[in-house]
Every structure is written in structure tokens, then in C-alpha cells.
N, C-alpha and C. Protein backbone atom coordinates (compact mmCIF):
# COMPACT_ATOMS: atom_id res chain seq x y z
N UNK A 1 -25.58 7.36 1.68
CA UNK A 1 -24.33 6.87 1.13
C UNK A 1 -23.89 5.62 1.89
N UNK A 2 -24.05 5.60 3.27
CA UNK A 2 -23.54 4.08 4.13
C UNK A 2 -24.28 3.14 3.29
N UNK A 3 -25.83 3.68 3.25
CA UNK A 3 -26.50 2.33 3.11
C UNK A 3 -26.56 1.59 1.45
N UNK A 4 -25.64 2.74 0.93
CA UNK A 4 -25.48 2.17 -0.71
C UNK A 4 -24.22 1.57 -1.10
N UNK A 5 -23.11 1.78 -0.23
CA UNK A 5 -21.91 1.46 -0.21
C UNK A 5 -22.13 0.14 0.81
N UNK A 6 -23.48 0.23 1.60
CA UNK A 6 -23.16 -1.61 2.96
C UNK A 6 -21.62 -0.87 3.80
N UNK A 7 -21.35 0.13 4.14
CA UNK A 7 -20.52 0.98 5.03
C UNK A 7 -20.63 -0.05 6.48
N UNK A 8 -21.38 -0.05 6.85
CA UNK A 8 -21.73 -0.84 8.15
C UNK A 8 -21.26 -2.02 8.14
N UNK A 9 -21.41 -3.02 6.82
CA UNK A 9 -21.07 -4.42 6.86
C UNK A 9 -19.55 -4.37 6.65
N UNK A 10 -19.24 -3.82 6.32
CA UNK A 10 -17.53 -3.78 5.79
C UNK A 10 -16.98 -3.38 7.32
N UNK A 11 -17.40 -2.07 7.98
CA UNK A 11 -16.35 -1.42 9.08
C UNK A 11 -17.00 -1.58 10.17
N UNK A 12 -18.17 -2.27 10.20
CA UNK A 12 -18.49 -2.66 11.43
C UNK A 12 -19.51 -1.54 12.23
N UNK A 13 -20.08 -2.16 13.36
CA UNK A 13 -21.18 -1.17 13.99
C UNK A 13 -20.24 0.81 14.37
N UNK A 14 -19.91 0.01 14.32
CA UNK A 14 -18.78 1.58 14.80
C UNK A 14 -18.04 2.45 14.62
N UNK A 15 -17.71 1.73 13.00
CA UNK A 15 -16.58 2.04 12.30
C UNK A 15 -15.23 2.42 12.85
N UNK A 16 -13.81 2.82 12.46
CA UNK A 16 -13.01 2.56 13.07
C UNK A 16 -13.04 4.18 13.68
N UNK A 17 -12.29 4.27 14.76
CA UNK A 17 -12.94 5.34 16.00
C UNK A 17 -11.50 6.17 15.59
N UNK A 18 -11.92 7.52 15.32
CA UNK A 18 -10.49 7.95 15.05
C UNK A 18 -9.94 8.35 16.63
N UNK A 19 -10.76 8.93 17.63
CA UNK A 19 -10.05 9.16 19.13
C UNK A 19 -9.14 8.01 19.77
N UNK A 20 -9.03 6.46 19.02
CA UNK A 20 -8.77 5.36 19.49
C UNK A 20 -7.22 5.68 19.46
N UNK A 21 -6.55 5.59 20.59
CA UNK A 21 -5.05 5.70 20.67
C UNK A 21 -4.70 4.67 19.85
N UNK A 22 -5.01 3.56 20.36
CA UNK A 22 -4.47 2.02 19.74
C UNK A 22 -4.93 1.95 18.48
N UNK A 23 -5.75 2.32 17.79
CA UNK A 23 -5.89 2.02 16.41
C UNK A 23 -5.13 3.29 15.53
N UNK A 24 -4.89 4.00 16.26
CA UNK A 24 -4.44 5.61 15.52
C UNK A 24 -2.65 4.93 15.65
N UNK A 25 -2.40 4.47 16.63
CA UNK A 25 -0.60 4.03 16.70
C UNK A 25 -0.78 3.04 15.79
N UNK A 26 -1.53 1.63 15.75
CA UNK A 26 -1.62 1.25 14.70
C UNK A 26 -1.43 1.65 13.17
N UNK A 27 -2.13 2.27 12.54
CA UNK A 27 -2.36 2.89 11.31
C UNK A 27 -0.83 3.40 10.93
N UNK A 28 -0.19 4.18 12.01
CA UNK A 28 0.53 4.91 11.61
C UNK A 28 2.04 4.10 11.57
N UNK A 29 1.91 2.99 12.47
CA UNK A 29 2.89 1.86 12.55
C UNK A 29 2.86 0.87 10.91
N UNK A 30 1.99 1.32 9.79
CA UNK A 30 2.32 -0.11 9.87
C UNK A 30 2.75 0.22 8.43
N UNK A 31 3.11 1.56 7.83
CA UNK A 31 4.33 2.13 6.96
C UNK A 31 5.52 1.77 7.39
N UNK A 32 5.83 2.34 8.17
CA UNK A 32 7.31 2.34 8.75
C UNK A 32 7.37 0.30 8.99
N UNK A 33 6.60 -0.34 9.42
CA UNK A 33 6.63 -1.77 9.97
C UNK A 33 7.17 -2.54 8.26
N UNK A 34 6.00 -1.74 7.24
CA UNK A 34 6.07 -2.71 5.77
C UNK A 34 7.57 -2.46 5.65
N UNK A 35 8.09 -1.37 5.68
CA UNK A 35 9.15 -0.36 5.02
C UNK A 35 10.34 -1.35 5.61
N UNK A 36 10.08 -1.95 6.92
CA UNK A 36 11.14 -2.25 7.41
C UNK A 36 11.20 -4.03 6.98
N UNK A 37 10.14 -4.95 6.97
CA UNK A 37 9.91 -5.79 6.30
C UNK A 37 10.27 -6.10 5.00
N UNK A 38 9.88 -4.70 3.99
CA UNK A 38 10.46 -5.22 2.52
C UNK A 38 11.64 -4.64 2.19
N UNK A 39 12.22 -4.25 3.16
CA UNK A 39 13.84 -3.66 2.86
C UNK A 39 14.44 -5.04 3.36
N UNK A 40 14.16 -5.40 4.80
CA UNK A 40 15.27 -7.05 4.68
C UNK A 40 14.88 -7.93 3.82
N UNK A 41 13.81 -8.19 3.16
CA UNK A 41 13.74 -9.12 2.09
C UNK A 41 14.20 -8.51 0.95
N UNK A 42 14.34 -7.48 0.37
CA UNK A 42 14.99 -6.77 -0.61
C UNK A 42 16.64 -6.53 -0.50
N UNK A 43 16.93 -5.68 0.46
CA UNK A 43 18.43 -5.61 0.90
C UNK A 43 19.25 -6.24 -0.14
N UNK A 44 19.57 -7.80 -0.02
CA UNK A 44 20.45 -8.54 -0.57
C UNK A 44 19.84 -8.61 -2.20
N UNK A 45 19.10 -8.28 -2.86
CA UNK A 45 19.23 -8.03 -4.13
C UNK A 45 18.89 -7.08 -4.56
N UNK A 46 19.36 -5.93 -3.50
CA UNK A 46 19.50 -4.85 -4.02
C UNK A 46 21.63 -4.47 -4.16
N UNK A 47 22.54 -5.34 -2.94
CA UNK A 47 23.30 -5.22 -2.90
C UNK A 47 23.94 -6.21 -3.93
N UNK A 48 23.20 -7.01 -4.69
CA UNK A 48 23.60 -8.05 -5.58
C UNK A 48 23.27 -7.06 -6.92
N UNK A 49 22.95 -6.09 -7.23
CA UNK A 49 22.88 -5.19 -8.22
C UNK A 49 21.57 -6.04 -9.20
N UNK A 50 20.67 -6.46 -8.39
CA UNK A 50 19.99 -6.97 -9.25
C UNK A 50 18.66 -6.02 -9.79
N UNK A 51 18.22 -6.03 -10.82
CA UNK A 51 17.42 -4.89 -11.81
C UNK A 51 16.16 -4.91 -11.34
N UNK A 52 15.50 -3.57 -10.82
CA UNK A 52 14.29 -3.38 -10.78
C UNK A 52 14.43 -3.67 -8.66
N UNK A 53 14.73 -4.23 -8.22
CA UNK A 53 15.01 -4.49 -6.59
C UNK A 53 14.77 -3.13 -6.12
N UNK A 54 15.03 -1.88 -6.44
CA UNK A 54 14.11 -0.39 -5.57
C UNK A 54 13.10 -0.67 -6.07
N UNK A 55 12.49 -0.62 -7.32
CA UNK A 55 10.94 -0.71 -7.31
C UNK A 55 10.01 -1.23 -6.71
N UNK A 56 10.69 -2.72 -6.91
CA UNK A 56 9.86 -3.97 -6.00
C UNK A 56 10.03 -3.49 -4.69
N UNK A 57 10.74 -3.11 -4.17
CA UNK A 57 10.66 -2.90 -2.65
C UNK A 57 9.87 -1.73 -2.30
N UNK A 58 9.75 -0.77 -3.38
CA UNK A 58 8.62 -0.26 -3.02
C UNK A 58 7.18 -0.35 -3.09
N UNK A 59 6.42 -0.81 -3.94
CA UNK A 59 5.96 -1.95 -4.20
C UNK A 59 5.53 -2.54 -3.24
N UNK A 60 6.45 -3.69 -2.48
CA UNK A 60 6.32 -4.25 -1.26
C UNK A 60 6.04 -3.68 -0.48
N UNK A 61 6.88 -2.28 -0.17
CA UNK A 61 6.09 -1.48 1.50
C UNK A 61 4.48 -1.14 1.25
N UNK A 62 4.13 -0.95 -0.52
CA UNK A 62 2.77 -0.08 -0.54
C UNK A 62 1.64 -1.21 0.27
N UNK A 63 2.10 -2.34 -0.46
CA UNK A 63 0.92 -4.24 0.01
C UNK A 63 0.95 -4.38 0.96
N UNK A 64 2.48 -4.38 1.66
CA UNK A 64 2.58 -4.58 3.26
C UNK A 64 1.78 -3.83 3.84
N UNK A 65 2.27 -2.53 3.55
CA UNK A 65 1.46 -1.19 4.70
C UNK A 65 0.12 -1.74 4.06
N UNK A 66 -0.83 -1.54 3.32
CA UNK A 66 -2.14 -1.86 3.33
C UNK A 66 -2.59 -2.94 4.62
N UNK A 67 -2.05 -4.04 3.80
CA UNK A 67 -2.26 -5.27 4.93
C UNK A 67 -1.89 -5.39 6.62
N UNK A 68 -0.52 -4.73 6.66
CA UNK A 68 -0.55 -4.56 7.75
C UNK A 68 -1.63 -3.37 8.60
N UNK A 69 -2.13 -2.55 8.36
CA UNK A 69 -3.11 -1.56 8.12
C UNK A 69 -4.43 -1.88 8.25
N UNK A 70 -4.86 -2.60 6.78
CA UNK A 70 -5.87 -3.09 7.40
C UNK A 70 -5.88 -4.81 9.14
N UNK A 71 -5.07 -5.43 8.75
CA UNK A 71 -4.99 -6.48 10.00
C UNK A 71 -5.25 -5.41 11.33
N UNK A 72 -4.43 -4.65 11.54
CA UNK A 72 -4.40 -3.65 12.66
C UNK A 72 -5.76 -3.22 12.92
N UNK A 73 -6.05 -2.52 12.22
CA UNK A 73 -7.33 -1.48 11.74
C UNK A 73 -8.83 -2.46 12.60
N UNK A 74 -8.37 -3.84 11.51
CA UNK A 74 -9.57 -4.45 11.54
C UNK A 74 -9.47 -5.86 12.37
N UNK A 75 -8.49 -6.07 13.17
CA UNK A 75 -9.04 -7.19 14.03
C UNK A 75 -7.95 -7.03 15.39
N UNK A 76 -6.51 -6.56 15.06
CA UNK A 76 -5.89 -6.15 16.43
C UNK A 76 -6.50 -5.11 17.53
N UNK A 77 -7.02 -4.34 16.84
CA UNK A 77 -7.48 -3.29 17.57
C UNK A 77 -8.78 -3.37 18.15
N UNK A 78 -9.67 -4.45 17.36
CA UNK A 78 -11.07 -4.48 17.92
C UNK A 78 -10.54 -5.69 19.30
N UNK A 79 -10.04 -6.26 18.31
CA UNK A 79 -9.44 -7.71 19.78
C UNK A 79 -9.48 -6.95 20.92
N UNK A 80 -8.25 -6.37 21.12
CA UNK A 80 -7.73 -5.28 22.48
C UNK A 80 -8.71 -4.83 22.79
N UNK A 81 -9.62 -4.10 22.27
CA UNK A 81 -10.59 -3.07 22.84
C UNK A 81 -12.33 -3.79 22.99
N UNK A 82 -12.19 -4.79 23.19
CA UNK A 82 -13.05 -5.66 23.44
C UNK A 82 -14.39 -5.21 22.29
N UNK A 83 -14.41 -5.08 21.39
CA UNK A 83 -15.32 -4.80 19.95
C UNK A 83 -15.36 -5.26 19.09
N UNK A 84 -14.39 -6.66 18.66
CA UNK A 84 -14.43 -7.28 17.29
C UNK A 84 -15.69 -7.86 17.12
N UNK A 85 -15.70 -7.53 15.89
CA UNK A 85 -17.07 -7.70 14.93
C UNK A 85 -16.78 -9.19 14.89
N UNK A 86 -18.34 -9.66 14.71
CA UNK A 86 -18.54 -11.29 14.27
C UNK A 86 -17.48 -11.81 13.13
N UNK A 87 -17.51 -12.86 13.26
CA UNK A 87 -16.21 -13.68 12.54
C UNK A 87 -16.81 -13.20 10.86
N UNK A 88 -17.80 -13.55 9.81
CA UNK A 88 -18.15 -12.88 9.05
C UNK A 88 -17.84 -11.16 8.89
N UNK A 89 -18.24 -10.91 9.67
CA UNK A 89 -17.88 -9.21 9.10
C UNK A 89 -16.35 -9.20 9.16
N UNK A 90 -15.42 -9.56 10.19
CA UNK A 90 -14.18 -9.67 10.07
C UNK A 90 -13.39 -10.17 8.70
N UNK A 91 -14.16 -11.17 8.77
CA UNK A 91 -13.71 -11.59 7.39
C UNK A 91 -14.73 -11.32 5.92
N UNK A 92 -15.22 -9.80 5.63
CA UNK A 92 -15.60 -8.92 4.30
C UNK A 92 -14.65 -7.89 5.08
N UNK A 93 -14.37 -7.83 5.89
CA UNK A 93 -13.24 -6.23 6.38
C UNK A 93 -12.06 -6.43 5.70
N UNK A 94 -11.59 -7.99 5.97
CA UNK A 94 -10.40 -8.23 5.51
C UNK A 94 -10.02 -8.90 3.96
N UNK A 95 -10.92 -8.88 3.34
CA UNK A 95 -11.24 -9.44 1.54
C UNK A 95 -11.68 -7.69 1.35
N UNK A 96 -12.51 -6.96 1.79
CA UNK A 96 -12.43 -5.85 1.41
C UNK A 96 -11.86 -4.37 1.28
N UNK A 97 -11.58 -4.52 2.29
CA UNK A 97 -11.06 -3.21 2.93
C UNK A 97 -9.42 -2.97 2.26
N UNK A 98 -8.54 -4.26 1.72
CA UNK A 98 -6.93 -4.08 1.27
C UNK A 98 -7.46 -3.77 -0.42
N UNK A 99 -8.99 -4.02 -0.94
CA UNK A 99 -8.78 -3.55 -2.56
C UNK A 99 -9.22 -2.46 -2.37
N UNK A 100 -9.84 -1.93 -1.12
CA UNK A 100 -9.99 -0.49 -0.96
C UNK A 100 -9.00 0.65 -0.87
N UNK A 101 -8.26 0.04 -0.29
CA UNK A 101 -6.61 0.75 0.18
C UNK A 101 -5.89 0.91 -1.15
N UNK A 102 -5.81 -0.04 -1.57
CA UNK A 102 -5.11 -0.26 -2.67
C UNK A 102 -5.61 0.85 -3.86
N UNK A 103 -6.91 0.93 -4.43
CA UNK A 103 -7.00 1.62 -5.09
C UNK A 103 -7.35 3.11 -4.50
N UNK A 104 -7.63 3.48 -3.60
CA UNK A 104 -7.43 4.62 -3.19
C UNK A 104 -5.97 5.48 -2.49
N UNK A 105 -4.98 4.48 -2.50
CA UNK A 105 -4.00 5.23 -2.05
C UNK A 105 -2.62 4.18 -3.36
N UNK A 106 -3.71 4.77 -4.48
CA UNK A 106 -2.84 4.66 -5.65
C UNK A 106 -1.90 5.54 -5.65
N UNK A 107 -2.08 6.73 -5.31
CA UNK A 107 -0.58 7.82 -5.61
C UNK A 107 0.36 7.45 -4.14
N UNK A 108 0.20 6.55 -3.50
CA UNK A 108 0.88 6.48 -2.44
C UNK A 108 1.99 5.11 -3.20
N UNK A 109 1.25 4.50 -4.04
CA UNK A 109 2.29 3.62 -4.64
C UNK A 109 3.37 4.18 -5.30
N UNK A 110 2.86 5.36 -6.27
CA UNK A 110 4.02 5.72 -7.04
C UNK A 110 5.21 6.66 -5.91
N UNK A 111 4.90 7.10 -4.71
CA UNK A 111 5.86 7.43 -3.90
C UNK A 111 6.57 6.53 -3.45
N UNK A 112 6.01 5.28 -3.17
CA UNK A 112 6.63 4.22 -2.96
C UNK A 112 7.86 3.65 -3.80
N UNK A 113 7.26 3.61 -4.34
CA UNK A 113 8.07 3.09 -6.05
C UNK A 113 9.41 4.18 -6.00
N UNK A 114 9.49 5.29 -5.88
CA UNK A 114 10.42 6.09 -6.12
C UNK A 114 11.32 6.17 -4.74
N UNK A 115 10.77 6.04 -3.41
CA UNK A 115 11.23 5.89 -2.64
C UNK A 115 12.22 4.52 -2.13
N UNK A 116 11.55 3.81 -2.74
CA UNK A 116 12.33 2.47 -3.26
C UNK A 116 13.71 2.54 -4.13
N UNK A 117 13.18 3.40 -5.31
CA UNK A 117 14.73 3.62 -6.10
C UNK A 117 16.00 4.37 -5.23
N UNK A 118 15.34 5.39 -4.52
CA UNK A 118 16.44 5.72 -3.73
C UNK A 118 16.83 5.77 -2.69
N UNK A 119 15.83 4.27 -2.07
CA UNK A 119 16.59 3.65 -1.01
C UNK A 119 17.66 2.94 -1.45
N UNK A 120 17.34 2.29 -2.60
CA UNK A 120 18.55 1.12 -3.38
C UNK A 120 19.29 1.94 -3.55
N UNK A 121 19.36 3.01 -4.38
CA UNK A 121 20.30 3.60 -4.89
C UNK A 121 21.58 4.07 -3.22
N UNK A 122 20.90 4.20 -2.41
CA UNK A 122 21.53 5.21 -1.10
C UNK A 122 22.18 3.55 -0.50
N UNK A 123 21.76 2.29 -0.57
CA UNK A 123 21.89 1.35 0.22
C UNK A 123 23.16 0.71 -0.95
N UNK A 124 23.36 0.76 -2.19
CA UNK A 124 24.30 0.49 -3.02
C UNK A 124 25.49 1.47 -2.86
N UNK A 125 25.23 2.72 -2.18
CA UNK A 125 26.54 3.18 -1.41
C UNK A 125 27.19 3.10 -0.06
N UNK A 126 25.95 3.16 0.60
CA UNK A 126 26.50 2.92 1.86
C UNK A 126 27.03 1.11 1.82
N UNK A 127 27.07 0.25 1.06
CA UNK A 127 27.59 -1.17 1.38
C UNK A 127 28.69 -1.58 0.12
N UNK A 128 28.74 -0.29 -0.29
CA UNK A 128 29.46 -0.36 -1.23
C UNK A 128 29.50 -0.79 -2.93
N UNK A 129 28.88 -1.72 -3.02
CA UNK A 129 28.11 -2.01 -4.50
C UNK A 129 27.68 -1.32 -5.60
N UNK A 130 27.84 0.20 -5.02
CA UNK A 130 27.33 0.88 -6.17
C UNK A 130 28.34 1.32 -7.08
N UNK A 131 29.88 1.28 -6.70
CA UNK A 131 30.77 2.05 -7.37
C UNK A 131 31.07 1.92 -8.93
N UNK A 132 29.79 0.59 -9.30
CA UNK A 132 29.97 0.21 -10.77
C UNK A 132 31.18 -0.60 -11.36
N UNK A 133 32.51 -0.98 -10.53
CA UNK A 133 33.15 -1.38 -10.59
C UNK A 133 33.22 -2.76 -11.36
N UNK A 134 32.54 -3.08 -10.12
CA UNK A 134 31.98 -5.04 -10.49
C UNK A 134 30.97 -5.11 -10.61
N UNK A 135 29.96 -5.05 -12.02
CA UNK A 135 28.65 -5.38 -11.87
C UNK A 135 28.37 -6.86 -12.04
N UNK A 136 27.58 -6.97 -10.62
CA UNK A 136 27.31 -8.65 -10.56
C UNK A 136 26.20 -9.32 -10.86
N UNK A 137 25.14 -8.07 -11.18
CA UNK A 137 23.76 -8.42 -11.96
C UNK A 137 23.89 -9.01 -13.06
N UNK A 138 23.02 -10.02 -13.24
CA UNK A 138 22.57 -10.70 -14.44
C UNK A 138 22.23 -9.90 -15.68
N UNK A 139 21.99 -10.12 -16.92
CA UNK A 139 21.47 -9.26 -17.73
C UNK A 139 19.94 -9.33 -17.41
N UNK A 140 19.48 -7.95 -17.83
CA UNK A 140 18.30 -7.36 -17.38
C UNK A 140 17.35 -8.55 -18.46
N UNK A 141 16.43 -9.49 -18.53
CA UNK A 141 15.31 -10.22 -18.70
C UNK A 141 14.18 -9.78 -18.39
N UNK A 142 14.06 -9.81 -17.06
CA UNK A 142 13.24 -9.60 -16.73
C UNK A 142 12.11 -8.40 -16.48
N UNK A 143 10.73 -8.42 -16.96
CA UNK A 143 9.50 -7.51 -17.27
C UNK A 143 8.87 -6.92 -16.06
N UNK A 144 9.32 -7.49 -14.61
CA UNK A 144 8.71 -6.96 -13.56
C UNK A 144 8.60 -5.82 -13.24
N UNK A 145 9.66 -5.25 -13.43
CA UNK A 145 9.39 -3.71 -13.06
C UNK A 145 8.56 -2.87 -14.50
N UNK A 146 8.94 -3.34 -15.38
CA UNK A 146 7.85 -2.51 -16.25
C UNK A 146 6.45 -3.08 -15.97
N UNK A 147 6.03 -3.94 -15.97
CA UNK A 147 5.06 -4.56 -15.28
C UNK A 147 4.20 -3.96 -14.02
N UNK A 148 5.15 -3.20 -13.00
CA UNK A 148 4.73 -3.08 -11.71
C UNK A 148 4.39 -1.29 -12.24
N UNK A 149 5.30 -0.63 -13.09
CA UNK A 149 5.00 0.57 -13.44
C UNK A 149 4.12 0.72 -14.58
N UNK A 150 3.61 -0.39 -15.03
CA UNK A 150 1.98 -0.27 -16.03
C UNK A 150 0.68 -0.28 -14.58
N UNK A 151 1.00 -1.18 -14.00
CA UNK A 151 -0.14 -1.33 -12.89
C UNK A 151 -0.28 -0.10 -12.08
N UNK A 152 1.05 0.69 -11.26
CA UNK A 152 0.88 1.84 -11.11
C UNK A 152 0.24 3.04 -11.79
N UNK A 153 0.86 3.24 -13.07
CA UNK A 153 -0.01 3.65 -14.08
C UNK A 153 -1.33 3.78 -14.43
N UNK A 154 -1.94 2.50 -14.26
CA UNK A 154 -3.42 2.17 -14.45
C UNK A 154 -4.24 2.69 -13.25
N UNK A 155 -3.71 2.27 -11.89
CA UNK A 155 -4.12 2.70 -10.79
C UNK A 155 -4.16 4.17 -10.89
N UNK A 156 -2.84 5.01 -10.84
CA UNK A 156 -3.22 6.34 -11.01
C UNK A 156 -4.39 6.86 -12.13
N UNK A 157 -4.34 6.55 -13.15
CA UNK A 157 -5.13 6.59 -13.97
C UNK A 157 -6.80 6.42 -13.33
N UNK A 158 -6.84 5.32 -12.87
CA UNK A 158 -8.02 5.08 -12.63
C UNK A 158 -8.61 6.07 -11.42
N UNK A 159 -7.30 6.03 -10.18
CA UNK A 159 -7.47 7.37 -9.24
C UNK A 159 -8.33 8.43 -10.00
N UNK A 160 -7.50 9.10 -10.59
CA UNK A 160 -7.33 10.46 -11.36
C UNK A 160 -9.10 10.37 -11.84
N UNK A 161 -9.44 9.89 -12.53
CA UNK A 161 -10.94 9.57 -13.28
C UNK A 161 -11.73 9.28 -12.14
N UNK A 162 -11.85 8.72 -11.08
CA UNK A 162 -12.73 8.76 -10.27
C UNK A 162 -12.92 9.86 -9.09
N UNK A 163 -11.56 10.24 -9.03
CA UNK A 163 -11.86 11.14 -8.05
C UNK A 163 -12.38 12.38 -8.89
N UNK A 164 -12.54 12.73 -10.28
CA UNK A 164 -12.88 13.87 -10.86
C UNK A 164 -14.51 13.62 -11.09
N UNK A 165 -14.86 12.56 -11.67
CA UNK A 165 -16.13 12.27 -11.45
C UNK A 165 -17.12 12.37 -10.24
N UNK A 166 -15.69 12.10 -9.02
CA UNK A 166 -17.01 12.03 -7.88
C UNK A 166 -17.05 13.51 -7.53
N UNK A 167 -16.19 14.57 -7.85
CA UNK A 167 -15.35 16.23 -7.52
C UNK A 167 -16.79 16.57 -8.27
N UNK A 168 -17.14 16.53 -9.63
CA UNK A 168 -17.91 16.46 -10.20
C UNK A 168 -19.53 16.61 -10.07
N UNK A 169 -19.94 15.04 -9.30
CA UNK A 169 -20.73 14.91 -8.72
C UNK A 169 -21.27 15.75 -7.77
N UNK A 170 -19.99 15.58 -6.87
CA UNK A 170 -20.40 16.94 -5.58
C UNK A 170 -20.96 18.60 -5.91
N UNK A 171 -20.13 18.86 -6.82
CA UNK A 171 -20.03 20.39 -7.52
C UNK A 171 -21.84 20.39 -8.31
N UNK A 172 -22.24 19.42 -8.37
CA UNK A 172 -23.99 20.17 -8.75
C UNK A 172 -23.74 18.79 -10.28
N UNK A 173 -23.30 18.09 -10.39
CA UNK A 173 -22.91 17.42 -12.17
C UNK A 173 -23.48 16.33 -11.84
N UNK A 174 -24.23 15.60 -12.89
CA UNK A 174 -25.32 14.48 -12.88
C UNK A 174 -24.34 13.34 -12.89
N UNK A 175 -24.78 11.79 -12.19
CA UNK A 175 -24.16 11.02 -12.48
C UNK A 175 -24.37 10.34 -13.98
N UNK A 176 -25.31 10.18 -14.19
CA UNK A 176 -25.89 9.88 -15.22
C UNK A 176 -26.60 11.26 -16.20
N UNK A 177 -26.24 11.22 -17.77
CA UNK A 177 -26.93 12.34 -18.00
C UNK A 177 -28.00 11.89 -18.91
């Protein structure tokens, strides 16, 4: 399976070491790091009542955390620990490894996404904006958030079908029949 997937060229002679303190604080830093990143760029249009602003911000933590994730994963941690892979493999780790994330921690988007709505929703009370009083949003135009919840969609979708195929596979079922 390494040698059909090129496992080696992507993660390197060593792959990433799960006993590694520094890459394990990494990994786990860099949710909470996106989370905190796309809430101050979100914040103010979420308190401006503007439409779809929880989604996108969740959304934002799922890309961030990948990226920040993989950066960590794949070049902070080898830096520090004196192991970074040649400038080439570094760079297929880092073109590869975030469409890897991405489509495998598709159901981590749609938590995102919802966790987003009710951060906005919780952050439009605590600053006050939510009481409906004065709505200062624009009229709703804009397709982004249906947009961002077709792509979620598709992703789960696509999750869902591959991981049954490969469940499949394992269980004794031909890839090809």
C-alpha cells in the first residue's frame, strides 16, 4: 500500500512520528489556533448581522486548521527536530497533504459549519446585536453560504462512498468485479 500510494514521497523517510511531543502539540494546536484566527476576521460581520458570517467562519477554521496542521506537521516540526525532508519533498507534503485533509476530514467541516452558526449566534448576544431590534444587514444576495453547504455536501458525499468502498474492500469485496 506505501508503495502504491508513493507514502514515502509525500511524508517523508519517517513519516510523521506519533511519540513526537512537538508534532503531537502541534496537530492539536492548530484547531483551536484556526478557530481563533477566523473568529477575529469574522467577529465584525458577524456583529454587523451580516448573512451566512457563522458559516464562513466555520469554514475558515476547517482551511485554517488543515493548513495550519499540515505547515506544523510538515516543516515546523521537522525544522526543530533536525529531520526536514529535502526542499522537493517539502514541497509535494505541502501541495499534497491539505487536499488530503480536506477530503478526509470532510465531516469535520460540517461540525465546523455548525459550530460557526453558534458561535455567531452566542457572539450576537453577548455584544448585543442579536436582539433583532436594528437589523443592519444588507439584504441577503449573496450565494456563499449555499455555495459553501453544496461543497460540504459533495465532500460528505464523496467521504461516505469511499470510505464504504474501501470498508468493502477490506471485508473480502473485489475492487474491480
Amino acid at each position: 500500500m506505501e508503495q502504491a500510494l508513493h507514502l514515502r514521497t509525500i511524508l517523508g523517510p519517517t513519516g510523521f512520528g506519533v511519540p513526537d511531543p512537538l508534532g503531537t502539540a502541534l496537530a492539536w494546536a492548530a484547531g483551536p489556533l484556526a478557530a481563533l484566527v477566523a473568529g477575529w476576521f469574522q467577529s465584525p460581520r458577524v456583529a454587523a448581522r451580516r448573512p451566512w458570517a457563522g458559516l464562513v467562519m466555520g469554514a475558515m477554521t476547517y482551511l485554517l486548521g488543515i493548513a495550519f496542521g499540515v505547515i506544523g506537521l510538515a516543516v515546523i516540526d521537522p525544522l526543530v527536530n533536525g529531520s526536514l525532508a529535502p526542499l522537493d519533498q517539502v514541497v509535494i507534503s505541502m501541495m499534497f497533504l491539505p487536499l488530503v485533509g480536506v477530503f478526509l476530514l470532510a465531516p469535520v467541516l460540517v461540525v465546523c459549519m455548525a459550530s460557526g452558526i453558534v458561535w455567531a449566534a452566542a457572539l450576537r448576544v453577548v455584544s448585543g446585536s442579536g436582539d433583532g431590534a436594528v437589523d443592519r444587514s444588507p439584504p441577503d444576495t449573496s450565494r456563499l453560504g449555499w455555495v459553501l453547504l453544496a461543497v460540504a455536501a459533495g465532500l460528505v458525499v464523496l467521504w461516505v462512498m469511499t470510505l464504504s468502498g474501501f470498508l468493502n474492500l477490506i471485508n473480502g469485496g473485489e475492487l474491480i468485479d
